[in-house]
PDB file of N, CA and C in Angstrom:
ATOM      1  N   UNK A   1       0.813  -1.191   0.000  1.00  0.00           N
ATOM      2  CA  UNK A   1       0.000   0.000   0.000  1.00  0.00           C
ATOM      3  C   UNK A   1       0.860   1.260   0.000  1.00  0.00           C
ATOM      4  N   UNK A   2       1.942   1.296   0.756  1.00  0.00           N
ATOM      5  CA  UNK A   2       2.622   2.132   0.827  1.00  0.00           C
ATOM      6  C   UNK A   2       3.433   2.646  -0.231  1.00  0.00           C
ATOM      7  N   UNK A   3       3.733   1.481  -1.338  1.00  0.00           N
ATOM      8  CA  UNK A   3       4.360   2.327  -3.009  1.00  0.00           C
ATOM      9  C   UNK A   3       3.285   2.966  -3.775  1.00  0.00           C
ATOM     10  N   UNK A   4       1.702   2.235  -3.588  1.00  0.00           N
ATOM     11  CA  UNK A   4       0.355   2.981  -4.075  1.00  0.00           C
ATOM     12  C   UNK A   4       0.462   4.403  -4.051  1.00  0.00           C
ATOM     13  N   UNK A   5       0.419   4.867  -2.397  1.00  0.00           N
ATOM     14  CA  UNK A   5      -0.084   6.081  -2.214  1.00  0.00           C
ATOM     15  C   UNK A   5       1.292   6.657  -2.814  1.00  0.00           C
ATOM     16  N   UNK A   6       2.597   6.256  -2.553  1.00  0.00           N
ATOM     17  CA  UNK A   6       3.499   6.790  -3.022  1.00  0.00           C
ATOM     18  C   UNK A   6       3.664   7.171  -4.619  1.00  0.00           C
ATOM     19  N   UNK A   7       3.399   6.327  -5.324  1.00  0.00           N
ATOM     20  CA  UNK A   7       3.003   6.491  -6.713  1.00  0.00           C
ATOM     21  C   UNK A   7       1.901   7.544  -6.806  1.00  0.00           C
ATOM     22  N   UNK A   8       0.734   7.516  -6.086  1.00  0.00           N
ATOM     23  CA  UNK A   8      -0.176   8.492  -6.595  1.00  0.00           C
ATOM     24  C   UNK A   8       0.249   9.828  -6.513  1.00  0.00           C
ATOM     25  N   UNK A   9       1.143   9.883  -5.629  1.00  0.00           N
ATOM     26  CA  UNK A   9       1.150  11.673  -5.501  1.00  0.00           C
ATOM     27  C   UNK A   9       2.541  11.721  -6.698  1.00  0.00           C
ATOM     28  N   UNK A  10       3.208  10.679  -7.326  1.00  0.00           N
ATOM     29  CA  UNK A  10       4.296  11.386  -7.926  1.00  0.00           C
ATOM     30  C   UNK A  10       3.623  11.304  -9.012  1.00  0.00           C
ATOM     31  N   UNK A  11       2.147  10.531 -10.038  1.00  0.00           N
ATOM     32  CA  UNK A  11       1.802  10.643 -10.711  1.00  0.00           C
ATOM     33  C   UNK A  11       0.698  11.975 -10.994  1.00  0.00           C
ATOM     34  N   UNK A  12       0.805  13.043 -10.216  1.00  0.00           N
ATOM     35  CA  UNK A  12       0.294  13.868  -9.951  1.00  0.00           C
ATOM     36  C   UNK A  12      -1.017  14.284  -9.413  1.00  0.00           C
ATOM     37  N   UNK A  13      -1.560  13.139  -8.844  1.00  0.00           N
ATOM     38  CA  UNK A  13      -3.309  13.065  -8.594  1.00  0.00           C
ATOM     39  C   UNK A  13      -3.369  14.237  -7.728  1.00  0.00           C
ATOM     40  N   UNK A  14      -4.385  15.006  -7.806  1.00  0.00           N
ATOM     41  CA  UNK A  14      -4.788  15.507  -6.651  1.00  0.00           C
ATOM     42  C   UNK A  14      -5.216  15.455  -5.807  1.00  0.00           C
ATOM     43  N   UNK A  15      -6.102  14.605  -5.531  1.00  0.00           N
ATOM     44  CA  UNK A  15      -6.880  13.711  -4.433  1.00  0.00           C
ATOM     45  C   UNK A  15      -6.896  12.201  -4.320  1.00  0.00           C
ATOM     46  N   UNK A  16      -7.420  11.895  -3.445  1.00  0.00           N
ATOM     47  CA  UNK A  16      -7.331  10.709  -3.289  1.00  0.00           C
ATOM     48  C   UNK A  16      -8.612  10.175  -2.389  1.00  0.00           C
ATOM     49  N   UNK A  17      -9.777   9.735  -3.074  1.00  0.00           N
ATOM     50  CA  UNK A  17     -11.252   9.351  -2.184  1.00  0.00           C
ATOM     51  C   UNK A  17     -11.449   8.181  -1.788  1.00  0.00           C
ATOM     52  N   UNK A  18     -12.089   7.820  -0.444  1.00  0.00           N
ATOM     53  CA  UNK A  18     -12.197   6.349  -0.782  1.00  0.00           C
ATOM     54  C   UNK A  18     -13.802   6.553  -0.231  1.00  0.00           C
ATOM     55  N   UNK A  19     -14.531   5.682   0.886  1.00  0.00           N
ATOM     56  CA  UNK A  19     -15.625   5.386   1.146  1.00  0.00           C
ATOM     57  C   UNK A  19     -15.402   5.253   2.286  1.00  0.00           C
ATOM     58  N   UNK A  20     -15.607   5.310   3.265  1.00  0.00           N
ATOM     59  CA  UNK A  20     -15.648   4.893   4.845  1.00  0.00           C
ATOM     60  C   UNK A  20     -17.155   4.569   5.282  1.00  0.00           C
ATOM     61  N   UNK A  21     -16.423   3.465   6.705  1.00  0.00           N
ATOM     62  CA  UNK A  21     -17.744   2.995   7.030  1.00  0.00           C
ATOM     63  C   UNK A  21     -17.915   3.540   8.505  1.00  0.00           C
ATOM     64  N   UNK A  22     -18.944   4.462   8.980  1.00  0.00           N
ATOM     65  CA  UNK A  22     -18.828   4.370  10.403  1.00  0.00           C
ATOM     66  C   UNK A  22     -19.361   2.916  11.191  1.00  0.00           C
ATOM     67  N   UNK A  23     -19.471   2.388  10.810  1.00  0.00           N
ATOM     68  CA  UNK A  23     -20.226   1.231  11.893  1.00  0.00           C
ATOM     69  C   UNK A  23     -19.489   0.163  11.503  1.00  0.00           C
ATOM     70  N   UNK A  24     -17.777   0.348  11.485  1.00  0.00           N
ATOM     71  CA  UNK A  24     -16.841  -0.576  10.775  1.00  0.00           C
ATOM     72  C   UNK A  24     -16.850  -2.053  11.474  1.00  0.00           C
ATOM     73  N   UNK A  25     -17.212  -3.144  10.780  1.00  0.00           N
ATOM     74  CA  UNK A  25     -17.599  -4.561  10.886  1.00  0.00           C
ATOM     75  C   UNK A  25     -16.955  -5.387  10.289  1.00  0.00           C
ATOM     76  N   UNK A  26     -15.059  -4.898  10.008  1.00  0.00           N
ATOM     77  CA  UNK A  26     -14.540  -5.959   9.588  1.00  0.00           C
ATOM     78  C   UNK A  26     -14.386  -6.160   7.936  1.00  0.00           C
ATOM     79  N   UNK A  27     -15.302  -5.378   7.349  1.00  0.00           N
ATOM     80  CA  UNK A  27     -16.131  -5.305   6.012  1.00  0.00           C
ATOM     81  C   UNK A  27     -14.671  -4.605   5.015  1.00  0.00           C
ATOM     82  N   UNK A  28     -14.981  -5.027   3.763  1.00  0.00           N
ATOM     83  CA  UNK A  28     -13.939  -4.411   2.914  1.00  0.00           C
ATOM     84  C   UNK A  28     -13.640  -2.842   2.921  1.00  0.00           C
ATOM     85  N   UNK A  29     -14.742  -1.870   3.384  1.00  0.00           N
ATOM     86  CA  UNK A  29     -14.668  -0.854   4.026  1.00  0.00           C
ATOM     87  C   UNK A  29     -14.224  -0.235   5.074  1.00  0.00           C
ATOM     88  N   UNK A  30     -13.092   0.891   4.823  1.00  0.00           N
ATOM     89  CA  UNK A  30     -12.366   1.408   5.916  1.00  0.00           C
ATOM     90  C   UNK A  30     -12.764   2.085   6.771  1.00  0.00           C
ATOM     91  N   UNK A  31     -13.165   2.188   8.250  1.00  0.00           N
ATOM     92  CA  UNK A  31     -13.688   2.696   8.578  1.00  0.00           C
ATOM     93  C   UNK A  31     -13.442   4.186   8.587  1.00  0.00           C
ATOM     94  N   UNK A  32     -14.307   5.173   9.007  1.00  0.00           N
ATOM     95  CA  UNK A  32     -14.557   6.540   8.815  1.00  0.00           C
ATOM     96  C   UNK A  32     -13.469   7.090  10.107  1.00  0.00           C
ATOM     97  N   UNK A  33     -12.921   6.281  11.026  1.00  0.00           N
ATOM     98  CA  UNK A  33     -12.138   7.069  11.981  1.00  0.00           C
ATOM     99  C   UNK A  33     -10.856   7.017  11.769  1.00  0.00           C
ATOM    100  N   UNK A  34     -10.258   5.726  11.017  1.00  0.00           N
ATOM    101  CA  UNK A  34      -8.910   5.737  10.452  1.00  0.00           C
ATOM    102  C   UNK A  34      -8.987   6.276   9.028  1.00  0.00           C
ATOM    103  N   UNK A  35      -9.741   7.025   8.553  1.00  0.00           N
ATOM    104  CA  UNK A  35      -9.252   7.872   7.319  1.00  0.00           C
ATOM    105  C   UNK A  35      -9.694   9.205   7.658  1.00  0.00           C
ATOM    106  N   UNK A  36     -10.113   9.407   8.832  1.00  0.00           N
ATOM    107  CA  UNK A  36     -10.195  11.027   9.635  1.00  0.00           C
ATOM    108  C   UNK A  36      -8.943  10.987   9.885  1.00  0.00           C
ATOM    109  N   UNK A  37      -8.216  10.413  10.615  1.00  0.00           N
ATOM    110  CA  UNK A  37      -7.113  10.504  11.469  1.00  0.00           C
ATOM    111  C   UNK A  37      -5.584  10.276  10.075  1.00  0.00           C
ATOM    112  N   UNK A  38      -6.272  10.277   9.408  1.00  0.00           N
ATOM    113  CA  UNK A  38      -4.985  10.114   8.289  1.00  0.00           C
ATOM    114  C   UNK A  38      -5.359  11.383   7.104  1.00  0.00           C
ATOM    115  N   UNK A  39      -6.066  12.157   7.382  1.00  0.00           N
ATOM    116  CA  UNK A  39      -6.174  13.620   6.847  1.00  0.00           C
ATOM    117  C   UNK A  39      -7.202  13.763   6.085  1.00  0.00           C
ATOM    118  N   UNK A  40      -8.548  12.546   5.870  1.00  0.00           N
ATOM    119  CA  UNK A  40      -9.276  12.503   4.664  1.00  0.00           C
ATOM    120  C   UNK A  40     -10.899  13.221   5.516  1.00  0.00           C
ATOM    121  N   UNK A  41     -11.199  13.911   4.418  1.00  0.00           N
ATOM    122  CA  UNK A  41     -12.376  14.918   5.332  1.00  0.00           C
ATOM    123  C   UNK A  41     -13.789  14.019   4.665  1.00  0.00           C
ATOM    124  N   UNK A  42     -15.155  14.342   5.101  1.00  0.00           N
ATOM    125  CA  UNK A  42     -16.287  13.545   4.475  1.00  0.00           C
ATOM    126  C   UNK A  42     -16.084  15.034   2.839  1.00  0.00           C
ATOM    127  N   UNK A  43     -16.693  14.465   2.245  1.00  0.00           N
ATOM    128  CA  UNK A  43     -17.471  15.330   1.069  1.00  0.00           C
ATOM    129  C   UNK A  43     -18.557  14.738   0.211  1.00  0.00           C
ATOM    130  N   UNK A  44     -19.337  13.964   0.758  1.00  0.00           N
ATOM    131  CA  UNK A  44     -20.688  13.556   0.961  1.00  0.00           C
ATOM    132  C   UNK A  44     -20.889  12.338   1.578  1.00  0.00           C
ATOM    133  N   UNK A  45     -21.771  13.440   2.844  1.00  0.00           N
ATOM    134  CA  UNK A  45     -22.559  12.579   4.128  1.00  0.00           C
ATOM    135  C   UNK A  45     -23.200  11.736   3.542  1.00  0.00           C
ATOM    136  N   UNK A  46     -23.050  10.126   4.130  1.00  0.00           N
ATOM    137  CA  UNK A  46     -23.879   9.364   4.144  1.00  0.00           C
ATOM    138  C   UNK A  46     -24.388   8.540   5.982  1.00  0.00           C
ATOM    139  N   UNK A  47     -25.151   8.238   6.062  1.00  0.00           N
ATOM    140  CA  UNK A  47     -25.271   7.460   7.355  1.00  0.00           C
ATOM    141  C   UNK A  47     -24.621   7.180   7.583  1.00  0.00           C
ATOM    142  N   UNK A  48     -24.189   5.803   7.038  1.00  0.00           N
ATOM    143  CA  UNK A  48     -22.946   5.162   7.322  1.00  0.00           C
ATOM    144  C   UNK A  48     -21.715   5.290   6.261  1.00  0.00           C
ATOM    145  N   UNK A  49     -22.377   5.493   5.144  1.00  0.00           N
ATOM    146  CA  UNK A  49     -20.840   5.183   3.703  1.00  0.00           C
ATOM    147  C   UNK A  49     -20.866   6.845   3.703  1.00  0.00           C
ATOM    148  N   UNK A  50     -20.136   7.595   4.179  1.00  0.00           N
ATOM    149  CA  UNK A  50     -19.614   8.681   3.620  1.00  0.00           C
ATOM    150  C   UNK A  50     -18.394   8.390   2.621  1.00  0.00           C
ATOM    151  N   UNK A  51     -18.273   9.626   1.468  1.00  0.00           N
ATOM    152  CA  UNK A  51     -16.947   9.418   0.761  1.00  0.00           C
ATOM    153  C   UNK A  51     -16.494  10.650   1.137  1.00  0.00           C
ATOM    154  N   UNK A  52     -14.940   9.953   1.342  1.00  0.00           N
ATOM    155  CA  UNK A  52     -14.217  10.433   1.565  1.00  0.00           C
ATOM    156  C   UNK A  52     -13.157  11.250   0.944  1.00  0.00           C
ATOM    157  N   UNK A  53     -12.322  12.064   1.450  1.00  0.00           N
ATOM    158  CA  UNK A  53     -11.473  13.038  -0.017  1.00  0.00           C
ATOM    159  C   UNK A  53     -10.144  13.015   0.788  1.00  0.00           C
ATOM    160  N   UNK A  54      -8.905  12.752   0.632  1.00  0.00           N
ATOM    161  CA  UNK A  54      -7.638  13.717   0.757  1.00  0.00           C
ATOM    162  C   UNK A  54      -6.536  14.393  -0.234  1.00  0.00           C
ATOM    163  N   UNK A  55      -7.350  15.534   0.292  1.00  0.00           N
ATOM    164  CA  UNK A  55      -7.045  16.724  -0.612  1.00  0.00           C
ATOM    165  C   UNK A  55      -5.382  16.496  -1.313  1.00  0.00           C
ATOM    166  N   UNK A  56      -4.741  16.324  -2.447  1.00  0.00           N
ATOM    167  CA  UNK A  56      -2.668  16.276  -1.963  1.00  0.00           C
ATOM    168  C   UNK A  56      -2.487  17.418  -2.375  1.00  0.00           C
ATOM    169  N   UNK A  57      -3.153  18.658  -2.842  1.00  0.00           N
ATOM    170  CA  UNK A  57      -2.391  19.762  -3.258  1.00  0.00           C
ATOM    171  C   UNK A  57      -2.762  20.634  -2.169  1.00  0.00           C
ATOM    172  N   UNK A  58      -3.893  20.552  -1.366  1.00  0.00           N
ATOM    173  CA  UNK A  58      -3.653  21.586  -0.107  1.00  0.00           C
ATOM    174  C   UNK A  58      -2.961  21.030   1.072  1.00  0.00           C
ATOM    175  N   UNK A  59      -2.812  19.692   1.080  1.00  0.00           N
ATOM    176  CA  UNK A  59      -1.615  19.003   2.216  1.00  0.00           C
ATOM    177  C   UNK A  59      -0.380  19.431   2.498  1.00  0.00           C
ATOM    178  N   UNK A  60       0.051  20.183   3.666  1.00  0.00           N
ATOM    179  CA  UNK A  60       1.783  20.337   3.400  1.00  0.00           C
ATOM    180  C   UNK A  60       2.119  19.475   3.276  1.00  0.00           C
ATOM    181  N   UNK A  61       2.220  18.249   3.480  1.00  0.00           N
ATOM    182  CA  UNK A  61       2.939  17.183   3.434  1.00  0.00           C
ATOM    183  C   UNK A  61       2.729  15.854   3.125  1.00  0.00           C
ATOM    184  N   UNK A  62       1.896  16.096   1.495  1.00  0.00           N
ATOM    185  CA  UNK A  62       0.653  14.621   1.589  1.00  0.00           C
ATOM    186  C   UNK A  62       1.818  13.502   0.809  1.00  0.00           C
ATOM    187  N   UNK A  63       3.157  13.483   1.158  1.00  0.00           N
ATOM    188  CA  UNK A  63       3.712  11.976   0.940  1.00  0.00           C
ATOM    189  C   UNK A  63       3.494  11.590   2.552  1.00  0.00           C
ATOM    190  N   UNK A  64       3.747  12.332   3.847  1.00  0.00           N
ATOM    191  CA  UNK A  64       3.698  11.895   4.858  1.00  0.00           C
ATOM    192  C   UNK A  64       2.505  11.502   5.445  1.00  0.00           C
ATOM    193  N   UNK A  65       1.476  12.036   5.007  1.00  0.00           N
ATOM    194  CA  UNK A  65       0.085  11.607   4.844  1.00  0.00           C
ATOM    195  C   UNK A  65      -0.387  10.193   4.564  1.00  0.00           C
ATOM    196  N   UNK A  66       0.185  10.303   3.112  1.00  0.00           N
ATOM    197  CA  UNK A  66      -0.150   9.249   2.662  1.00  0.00           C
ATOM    198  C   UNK A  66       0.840   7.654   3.146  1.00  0.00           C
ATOM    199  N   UNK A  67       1.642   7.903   3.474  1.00  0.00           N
ATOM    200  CA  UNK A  67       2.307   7.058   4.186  1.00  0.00           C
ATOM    201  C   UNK A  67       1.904   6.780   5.445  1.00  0.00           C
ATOM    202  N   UNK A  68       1.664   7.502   6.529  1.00  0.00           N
ATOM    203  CA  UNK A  68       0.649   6.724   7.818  1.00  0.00           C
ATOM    204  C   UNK A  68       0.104   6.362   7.522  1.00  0.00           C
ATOM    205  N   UNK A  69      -0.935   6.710   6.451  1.00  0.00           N
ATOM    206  CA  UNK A  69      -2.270   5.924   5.699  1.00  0.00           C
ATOM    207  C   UNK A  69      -2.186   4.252   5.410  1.00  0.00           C
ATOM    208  N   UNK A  70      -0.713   4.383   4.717  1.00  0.00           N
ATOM    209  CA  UNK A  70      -0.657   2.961   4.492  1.00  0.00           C
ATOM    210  C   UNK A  70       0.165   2.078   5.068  1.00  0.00           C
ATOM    211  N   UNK A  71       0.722   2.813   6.138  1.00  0.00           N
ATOM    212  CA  UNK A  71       1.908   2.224   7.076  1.00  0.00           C
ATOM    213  C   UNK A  71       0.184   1.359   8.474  1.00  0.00           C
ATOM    214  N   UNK A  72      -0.765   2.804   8.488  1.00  0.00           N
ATOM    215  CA  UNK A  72      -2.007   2.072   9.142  1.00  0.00           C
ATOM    216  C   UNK A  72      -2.671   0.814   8.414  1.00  0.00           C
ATOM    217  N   UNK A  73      -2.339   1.109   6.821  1.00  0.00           N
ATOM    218  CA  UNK A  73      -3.059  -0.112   6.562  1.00  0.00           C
ATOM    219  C   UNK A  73      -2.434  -1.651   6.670  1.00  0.00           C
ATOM    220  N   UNK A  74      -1.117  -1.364   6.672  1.00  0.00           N
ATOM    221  CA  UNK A  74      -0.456  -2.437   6.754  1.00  0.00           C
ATOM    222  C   UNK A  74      -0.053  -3.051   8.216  1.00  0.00           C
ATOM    223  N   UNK A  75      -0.606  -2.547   9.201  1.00  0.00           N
ATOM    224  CA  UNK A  75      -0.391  -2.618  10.620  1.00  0.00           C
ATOM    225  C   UNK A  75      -1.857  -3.310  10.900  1.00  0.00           C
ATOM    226  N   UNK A  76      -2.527  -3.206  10.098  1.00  0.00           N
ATOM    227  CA  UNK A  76      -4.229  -3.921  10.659  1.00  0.00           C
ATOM    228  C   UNK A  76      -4.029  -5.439   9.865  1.00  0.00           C
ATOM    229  N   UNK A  77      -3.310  -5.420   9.001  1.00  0.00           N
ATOM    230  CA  UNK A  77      -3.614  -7.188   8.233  1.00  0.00           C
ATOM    231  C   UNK A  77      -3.297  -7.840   9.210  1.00  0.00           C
TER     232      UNK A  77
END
């Protein structure tokens, strides 16, 4: 995960969205509190599936971003 996010920001993406789940159950869905805590804001409320956004061009620092992101994802397998 961690060459992913790394690749995305050198391929110039600007964002990066996924889906979060608040009522996280294990489910292929990340939950909504570990992609708060890794810089990703809602940008449309849902009950439970909000999607999610992290912004990389207003980030100071979205390789370091994106690296907890996937240093977290690789710490939960």
């Amino acid at each position: 995960m961690h060459e992913v996010a790394r690749d995305l920001v050198d391929r110039g993406y600007r964002a990066v969205e996924a889906v979060g789940d608040r009522a996280f159950d294990e489910s292929w869905v990340l939950p909504t509190t570990f992609l708060g805590a890794n810089g990703f804001a809602v940008v449309y409320d849902d009950d439970r599936y909000p999607l999610m956004r992290l912004d990389l061009h207003t980030s100071a620092e979205p390789r370091r971003q994106l690296a907890r992101a996937a240093a977290g994802l690789a710490s939960s397998d």
